[in-house]
Protein backbone atom coordinates (compact mmCIF):
# COMPACT_ATOMS: atom_id res chain seq x y z
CA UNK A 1 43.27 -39.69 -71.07
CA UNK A 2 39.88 -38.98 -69.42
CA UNK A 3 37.16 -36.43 -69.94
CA UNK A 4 34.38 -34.78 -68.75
CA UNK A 5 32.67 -38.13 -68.90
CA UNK A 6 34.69 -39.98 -67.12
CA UNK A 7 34.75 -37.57 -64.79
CA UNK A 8 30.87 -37.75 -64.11
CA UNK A 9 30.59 -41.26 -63.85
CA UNK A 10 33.51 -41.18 -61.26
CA UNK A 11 31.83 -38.56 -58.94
CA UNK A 12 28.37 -40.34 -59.48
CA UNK A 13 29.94 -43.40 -58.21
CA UNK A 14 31.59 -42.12 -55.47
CA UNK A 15 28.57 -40.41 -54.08
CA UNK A 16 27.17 -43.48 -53.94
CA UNK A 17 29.91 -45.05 -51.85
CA UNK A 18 30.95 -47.69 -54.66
CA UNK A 19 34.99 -47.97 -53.33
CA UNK A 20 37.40 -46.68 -55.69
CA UNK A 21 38.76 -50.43 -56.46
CA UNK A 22 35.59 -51.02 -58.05
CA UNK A 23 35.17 -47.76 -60.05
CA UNK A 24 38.82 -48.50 -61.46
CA UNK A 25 37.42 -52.08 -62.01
CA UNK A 26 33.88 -51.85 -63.48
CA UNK A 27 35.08 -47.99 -65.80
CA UNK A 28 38.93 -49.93 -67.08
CA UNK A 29 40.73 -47.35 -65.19
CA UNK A 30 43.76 -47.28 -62.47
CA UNK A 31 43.06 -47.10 -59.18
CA UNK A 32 45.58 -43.99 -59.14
CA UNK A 33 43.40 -42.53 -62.46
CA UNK A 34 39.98 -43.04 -60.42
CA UNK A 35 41.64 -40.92 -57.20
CA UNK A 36 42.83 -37.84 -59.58
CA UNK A 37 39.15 -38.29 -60.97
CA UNK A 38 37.63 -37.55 -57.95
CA UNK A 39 40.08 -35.12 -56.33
CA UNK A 40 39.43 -32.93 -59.34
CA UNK A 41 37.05 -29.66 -58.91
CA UNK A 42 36.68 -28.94 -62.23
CA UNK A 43 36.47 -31.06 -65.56
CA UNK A 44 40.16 -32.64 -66.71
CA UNK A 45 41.00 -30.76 -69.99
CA UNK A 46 41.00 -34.28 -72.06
CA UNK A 47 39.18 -36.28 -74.92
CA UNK A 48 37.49 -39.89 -75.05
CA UNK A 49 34.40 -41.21 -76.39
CA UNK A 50 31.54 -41.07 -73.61
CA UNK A 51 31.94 -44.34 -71.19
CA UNK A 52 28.68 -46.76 -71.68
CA UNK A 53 26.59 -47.46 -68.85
CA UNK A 54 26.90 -50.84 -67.09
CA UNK A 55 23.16 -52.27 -67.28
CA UNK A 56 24.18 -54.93 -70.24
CA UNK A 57 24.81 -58.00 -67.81
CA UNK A 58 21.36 -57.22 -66.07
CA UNK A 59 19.10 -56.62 -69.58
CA UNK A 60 18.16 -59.97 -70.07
CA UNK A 61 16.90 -60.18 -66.29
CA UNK A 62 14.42 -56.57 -67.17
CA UNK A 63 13.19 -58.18 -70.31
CA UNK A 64 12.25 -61.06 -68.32
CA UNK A 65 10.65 -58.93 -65.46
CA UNK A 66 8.87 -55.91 -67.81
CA UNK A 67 7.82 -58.57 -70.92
CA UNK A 68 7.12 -61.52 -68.82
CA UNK A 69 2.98 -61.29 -67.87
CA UNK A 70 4.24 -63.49 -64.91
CA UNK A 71 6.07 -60.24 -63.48
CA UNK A 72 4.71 -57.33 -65.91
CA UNK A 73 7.46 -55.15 -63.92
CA UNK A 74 7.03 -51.04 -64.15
CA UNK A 75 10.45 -49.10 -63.44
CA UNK A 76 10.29 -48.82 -60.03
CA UNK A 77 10.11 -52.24 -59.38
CA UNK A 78 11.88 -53.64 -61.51
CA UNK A 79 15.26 -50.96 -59.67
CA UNK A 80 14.38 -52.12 -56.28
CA UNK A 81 14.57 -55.96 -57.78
CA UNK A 82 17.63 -54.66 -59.42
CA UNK A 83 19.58 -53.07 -56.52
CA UNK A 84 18.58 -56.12 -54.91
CA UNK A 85 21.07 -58.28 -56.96
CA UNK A 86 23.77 -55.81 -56.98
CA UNK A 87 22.61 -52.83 -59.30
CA UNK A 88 24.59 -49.70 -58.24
CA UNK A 89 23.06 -47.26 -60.81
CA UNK A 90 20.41 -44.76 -61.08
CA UNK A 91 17.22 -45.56 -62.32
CA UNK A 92 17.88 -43.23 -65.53
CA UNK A 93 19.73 -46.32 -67.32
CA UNK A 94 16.46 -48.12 -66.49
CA UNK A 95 13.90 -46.15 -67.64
CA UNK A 96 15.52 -45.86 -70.96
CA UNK A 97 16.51 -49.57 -71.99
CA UNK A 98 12.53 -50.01 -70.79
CA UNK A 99 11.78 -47.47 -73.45
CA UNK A 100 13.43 -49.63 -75.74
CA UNK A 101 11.34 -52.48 -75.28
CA UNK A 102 8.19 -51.33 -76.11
CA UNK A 103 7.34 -52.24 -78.80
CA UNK A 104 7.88 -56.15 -78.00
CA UNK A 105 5.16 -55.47 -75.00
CA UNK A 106 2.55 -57.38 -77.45
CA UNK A 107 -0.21 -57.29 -74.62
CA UNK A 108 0.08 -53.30 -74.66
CA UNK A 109 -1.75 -51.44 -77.27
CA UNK A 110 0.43 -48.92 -79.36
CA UNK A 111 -0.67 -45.57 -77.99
CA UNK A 112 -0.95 -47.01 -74.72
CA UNK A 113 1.66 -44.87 -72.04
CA UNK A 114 2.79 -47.02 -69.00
CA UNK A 115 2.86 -44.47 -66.18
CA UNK A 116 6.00 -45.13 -64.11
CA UNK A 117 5.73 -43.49 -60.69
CA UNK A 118 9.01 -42.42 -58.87
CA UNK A 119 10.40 -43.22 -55.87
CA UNK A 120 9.96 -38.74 -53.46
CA UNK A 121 13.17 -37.09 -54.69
CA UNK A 122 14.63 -39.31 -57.61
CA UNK A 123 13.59 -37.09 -60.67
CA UNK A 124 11.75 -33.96 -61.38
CA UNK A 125 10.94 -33.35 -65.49
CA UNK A 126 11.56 -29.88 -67.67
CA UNK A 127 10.29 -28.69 -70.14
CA UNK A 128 8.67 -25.32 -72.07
CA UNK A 129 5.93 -23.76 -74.29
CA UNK A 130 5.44 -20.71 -75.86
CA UNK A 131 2.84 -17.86 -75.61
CA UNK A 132 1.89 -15.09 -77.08
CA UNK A 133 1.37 -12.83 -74.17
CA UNK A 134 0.27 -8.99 -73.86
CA UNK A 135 3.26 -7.29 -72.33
CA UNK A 136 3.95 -3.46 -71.83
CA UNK A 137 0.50 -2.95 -74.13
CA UNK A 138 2.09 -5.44 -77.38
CA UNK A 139 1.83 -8.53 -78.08
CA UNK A 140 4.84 -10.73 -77.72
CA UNK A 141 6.30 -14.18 -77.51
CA UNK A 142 7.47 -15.59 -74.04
CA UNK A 143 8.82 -18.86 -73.42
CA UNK A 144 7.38 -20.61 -70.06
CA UNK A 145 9.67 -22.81 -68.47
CA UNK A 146 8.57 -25.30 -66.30
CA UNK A 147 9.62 -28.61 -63.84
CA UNK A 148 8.13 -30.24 -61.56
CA UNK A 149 8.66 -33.00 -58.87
CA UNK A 150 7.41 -36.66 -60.60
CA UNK A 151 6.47 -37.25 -57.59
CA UNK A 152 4.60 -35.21 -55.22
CA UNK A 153 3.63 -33.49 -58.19
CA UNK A 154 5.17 -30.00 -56.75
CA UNK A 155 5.33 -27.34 -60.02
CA UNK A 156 7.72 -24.57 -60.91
CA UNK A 157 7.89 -21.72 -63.43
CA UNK A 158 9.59 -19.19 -65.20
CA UNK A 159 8.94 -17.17 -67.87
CA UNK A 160 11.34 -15.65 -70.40
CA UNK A 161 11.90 -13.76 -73.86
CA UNK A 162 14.46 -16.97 -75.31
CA UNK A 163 14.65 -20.19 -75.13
CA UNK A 164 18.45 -20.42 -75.68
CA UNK A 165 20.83 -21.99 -74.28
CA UNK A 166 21.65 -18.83 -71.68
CA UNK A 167 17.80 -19.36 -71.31
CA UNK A 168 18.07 -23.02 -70.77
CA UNK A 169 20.16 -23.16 -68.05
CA UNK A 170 19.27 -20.58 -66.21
CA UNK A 171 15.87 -21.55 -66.14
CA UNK A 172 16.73 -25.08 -64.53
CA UNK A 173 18.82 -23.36 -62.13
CA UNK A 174 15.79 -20.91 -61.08
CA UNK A 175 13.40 -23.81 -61.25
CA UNK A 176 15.58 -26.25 -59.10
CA UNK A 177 15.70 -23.12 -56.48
CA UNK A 178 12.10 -22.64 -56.27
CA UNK A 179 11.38 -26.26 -55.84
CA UNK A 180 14.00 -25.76 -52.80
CA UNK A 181 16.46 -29.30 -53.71
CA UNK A 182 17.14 -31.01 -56.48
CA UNK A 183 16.16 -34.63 -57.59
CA UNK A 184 18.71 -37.34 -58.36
CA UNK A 185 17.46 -37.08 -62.28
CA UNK A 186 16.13 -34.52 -65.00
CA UNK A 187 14.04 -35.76 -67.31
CA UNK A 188 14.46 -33.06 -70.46
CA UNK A 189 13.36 -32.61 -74.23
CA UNK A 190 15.99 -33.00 -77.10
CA UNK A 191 17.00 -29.49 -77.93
CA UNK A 192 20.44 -29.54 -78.81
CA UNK A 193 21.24 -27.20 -76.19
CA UNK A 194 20.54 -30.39 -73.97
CA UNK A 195 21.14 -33.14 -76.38
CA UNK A 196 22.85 -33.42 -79.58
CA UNK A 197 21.81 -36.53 -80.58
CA UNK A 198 19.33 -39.18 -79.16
CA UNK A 199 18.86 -42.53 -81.26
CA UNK A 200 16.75 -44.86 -80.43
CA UNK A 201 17.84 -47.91 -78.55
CA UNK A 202 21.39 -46.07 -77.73
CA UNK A 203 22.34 -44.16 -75.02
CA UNK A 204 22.03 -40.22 -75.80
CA UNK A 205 24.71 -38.41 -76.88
CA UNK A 206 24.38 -35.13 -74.67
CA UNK A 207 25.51 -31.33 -74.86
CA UNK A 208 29.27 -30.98 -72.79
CA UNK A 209 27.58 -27.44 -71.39
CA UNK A 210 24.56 -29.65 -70.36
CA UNK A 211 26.83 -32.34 -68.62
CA UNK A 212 28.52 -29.62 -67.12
CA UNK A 213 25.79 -27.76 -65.51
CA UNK A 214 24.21 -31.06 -64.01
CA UNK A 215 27.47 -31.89 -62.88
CA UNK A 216 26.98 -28.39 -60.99
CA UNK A 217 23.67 -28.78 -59.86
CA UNK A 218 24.05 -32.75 -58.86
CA UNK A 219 21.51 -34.22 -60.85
CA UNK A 220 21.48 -36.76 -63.82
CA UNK A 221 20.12 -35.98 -67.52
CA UNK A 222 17.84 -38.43 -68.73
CA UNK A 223 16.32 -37.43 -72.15
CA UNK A 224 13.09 -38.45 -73.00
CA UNK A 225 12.60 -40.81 -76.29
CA UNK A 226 11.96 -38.16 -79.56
CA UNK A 227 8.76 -37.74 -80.57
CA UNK A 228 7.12 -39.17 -77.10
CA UNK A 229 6.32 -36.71 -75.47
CA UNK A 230 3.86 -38.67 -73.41
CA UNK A 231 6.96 -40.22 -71.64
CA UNK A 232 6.77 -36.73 -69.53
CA UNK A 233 3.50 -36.11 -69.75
CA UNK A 234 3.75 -34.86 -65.94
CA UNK A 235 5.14 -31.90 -67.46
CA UNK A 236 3.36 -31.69 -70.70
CA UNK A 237 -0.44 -31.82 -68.77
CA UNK A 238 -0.34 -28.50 -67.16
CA UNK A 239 0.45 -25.93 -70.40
CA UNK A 240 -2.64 -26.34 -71.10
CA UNK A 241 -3.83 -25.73 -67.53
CA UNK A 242 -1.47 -22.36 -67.75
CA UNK A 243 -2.75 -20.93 -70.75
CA UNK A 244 -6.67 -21.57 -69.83
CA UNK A 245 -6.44 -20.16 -66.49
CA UNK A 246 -3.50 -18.02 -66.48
CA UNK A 247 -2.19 -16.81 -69.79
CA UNK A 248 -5.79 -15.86 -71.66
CA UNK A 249 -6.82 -12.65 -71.10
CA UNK A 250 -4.07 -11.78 -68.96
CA UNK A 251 -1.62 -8.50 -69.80
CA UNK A 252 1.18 -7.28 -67.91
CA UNK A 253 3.25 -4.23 -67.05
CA UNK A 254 6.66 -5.72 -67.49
CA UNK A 255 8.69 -9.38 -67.25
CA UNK A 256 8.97 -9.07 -63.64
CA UNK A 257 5.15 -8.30 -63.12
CA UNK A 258 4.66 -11.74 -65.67
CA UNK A 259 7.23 -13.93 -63.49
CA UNK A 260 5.54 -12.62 -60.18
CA UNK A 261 2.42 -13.22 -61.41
CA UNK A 262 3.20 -16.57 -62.59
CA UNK A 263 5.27 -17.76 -59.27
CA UNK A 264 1.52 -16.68 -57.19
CA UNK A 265 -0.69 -18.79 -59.82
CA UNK A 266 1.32 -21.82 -59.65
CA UNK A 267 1.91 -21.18 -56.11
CA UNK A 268 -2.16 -21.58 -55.58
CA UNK A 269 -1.65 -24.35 -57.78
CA UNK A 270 0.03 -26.61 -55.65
CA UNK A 271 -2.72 -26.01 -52.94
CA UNK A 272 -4.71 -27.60 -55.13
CA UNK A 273 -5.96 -31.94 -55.27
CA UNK A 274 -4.14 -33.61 -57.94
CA UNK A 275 -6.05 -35.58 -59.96
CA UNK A 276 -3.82 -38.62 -60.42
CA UNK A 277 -2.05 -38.58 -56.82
CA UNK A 278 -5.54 -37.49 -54.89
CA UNK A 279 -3.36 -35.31 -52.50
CA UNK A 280 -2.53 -31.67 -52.30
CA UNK A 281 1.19 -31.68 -53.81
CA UNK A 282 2.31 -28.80 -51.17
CA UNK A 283 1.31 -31.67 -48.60
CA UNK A 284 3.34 -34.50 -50.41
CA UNK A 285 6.29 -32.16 -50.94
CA UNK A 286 6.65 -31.93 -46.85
CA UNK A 287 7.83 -35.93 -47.25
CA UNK A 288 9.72 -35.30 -50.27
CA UNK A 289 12.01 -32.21 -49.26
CA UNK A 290 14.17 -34.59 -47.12
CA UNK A 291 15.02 -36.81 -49.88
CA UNK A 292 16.04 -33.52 -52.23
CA UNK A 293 19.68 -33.11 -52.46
CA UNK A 294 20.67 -29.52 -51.47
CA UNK A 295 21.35 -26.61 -53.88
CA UNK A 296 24.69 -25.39 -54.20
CA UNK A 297 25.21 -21.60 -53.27
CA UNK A 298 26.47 -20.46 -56.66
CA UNK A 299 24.87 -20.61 -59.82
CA UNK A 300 26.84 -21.37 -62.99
CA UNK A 301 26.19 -18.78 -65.38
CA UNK A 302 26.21 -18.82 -69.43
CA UNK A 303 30.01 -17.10 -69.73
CA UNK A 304 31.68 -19.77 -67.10
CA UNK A 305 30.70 -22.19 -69.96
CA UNK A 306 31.56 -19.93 -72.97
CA UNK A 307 34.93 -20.15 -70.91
CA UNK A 308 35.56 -23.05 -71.92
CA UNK A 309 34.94 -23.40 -75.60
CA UNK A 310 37.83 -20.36 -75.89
């Protein structure tokens, strides 16, 4: 019997173009099993333990490539190298067995942060903050959501009263909208909304609701390491940004006078030089927009997942 994991990987692959005798071959299924898979709309009504990735046979090669000073690989080289010798994977898997290997990078100091740039349109990063904002005349806490593209550096936001689940997904949604495509990753936090359990040196064990709506959207979770949040510090950087030049000071009428508000600043924002790239990021997104995959025309909202837990 299959499940919603199975189901994944199959679609991922097939996307790809890997033929379906190679799916069955590299996942342990039929060839009949892999064709049901990926004829299937929604998720098969089944129960299995989540299927691993398939990086093992290439992990000695990374070590050799990222611990090596001969190579001293970052991610991105070390997937192109990879797809090179017959790697058919995302670079998610990547980035998180390098994660893993950290600590045997002698010739790195401890607090030291390798800064992996990505290849336009292969992952954007989410996250939020609170604030304690002036709304309607009191004060009151709003949750700013946030993502933006790794790499032209293109930003999104939304603000909102929760930061539940509802809130969760919906925000991604919204943000994935704005940004007009979505990447072939997500890099996210740990809430258990998103992940219920991430151990280090083992793949995460994600939320099914969370699987489900990047199944919708067409985009890959990859949860940051706990406790790191300086592996997305592209997303981390700029609350401080907001809340110096937009949140201080500021008071608004209503939530829709805070999210139009917010949508203008971060609007100006992208007109702006980044300071790591040294280019506008409204300028870089004009090459990146081609490699976003498109947006599906229907959201999936909070009760189409409550659906299934009845």
């Amino acid at each position: 019997m299959k499940d919603v994991h199975d189901w994944v990987t199959v679609h991922k692959l097939f996307k790809k173009g890997t033929p379906i005798k190679k799916i069955a071959r590299d996942l342990g299924m039929s060839k009949n099993t892999v064709k049901r898979l990926i004829k299937l709309d929604q998720e098969p009504k089944y129960s299995r333990e989540y299927y691993a990735t398939k990086l093992d046979s290439y992990k000695e090669k990374i070590q050799d490539w990222h611990l090596n000073p001969e190579y001293d690989y970052n991610g991105t080289r070390i997937f192109r190298e990879l797809k090179k010798i017959g790697y058919t994977y995302s670079i998610g898997p990547v980035y998180r067995y390098l994660r893993t290997l950290k600590e045997d990078k002698m010739n790195v100091p401890k607090k030291a942060t390798v800064r992996i740039e990505t290849p336009l349109g292969d992952q954007a990063q989410f996250d939020w903050s609170p604030y304690k904002v002036k709304l309607a005349g009191e004060i009151k806490e709003v949750y700013c959501f946030t993502m933006i593209l790794s790499a032209s550096r293109k930003k999104a936001i939304v603000f909102s009263l929760k930061a539940d689940g509802e809130a969760i997904y919906e925000a991604i949604q919204e943000l994935f909208t704005d940004l007009g495509g979505v990447t072939k990753e997500l890099l996210i936090d740990n809430p258990k909304a998103l992940v219920l359990e991430n151990k280090s040196g083992q793949e995460p064990v994600y939320n099914i609701n969370a699987l489900r709506l990047a199944m919708h959207i067409g985009t890959e979770l990859n949860s940051c390491q706990p406790y790191r949040a300086r592996t997305k510090g592209k997303i981390e950087k700029p609350y401080q940004y907001i809340e110096e030049q937009f949140i201080k000071g500021s008071s608004f009428d209503s939530m829709e006078e805070l999210n139009e508000e917010g949508k203008s600043f971060i609007a100006q924002w992208n007109e702006e030089v980044h300071g790591t790239t040294k280019r506008i990021p409204n300028e870089m997104y004009k090459e990146e927009k081609h490699t976003l995959l498109p947006l599906k025309n229907t959201r999936l909202i909070h009760k189409h997942l409550i659906r299934y837990l009845n």
